[in-house]
Protein backbone atom coordinates (compact mmCIF):
# COMPACT_ATOMS: atom_id res chain seq x y z
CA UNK A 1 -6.74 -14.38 -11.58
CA UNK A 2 -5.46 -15.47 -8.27
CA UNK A 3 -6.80 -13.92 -5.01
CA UNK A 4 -4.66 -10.83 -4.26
CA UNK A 5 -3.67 -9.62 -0.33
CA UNK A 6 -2.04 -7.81 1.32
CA UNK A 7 -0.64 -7.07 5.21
CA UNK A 8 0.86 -3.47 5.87
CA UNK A 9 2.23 -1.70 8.71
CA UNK A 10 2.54 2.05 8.62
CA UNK A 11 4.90 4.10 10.84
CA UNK A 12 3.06 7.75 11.83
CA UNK A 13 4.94 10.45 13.62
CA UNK A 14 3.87 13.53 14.06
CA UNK A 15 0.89 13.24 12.01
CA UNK A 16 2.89 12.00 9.24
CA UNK A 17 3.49 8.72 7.30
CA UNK A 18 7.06 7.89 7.78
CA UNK A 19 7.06 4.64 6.65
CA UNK A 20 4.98 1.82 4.95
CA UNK A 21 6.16 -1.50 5.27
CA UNK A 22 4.50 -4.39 3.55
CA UNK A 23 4.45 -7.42 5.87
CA UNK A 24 2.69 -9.78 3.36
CA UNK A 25 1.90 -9.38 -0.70
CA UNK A 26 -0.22 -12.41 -1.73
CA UNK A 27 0.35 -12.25 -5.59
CA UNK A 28 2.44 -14.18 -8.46
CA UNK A 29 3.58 -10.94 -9.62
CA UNK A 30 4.29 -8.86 -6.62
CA UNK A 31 7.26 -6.37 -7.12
CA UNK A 32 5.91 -3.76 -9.70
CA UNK A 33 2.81 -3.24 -7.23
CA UNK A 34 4.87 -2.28 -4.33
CA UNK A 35 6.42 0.92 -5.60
CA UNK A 36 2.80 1.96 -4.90
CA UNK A 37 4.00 2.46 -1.19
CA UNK A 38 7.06 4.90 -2.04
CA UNK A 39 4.25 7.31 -3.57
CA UNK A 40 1.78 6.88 -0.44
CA UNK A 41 4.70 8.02 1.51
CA UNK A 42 6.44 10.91 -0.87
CA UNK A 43 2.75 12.29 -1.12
CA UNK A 44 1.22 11.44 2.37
CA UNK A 45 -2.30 10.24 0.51
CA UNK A 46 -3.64 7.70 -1.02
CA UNK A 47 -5.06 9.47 -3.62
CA UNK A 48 -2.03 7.93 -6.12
CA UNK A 49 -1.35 6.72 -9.66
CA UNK A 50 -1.79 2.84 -9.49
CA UNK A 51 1.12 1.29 -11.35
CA UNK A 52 0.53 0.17 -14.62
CA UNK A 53 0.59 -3.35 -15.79
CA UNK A 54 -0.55 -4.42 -11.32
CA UNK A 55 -3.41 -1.96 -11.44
CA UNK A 56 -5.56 -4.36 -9.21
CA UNK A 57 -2.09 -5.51 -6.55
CA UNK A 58 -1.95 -1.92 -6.44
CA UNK A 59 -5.62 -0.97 -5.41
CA UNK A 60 -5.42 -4.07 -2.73
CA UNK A 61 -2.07 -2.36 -1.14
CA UNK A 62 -3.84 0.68 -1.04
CA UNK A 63 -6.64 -0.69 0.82
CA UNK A 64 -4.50 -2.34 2.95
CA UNK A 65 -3.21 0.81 3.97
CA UNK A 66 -6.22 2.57 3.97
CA UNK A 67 -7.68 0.23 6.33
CA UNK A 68 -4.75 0.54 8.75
CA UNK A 69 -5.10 3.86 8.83
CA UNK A 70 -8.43 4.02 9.71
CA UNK A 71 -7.52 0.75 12.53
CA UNK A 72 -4.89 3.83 14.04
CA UNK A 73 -7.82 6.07 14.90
C-alpha cells in the first residue's frame, strides 16, 4: 500500500468547526475517504465512523485534523 497523507485546514468560529477543507489527499483512491470530513463537521468530533472500503485514508484525515486542532491551541 502506498504512503497515505493528508493537509487540512479547519475554519473555527465561535468554538465551532465550520468548515474542513482538505488542501492535499495523498492516495490512489481518494474520494470515498473524504466524506469523512462532512461527519467531523455535522458532529463537531472526531470520534466518527471511518468509511468503509478507505478505513486507513480515513484514520490519516482524521489525524490530520486532529493535529490541526491541537496546532490552533
Amino acid at each position: 500500500m502506498p504512503p497515505v497523507s493528508a493537509t487540512v485546514e479547519v475554519i473555527i468560529e465561535g468554538g465551532r468547526i465550520e468548515d474542513i477543507r482538505l488542501l492535499d489527499h495523498g492516495n490512489g483512491m481518494e474520494q470515498p475517504a473524504e466524506a469523512i470530513i462532512e461527519d467531523v463537521v455535522e458532529d463537531q468530533s472526531l470520534d466518527v465512523d471511518s468509511v468503509s472500503g478507505a478505513t486507513y485514508s480515513s484514520r490519516v484525515i482524521l489525524k490530520a485534523i486532529e493535529a490541526t486542532l491541537i496546532e490552533a491551541r
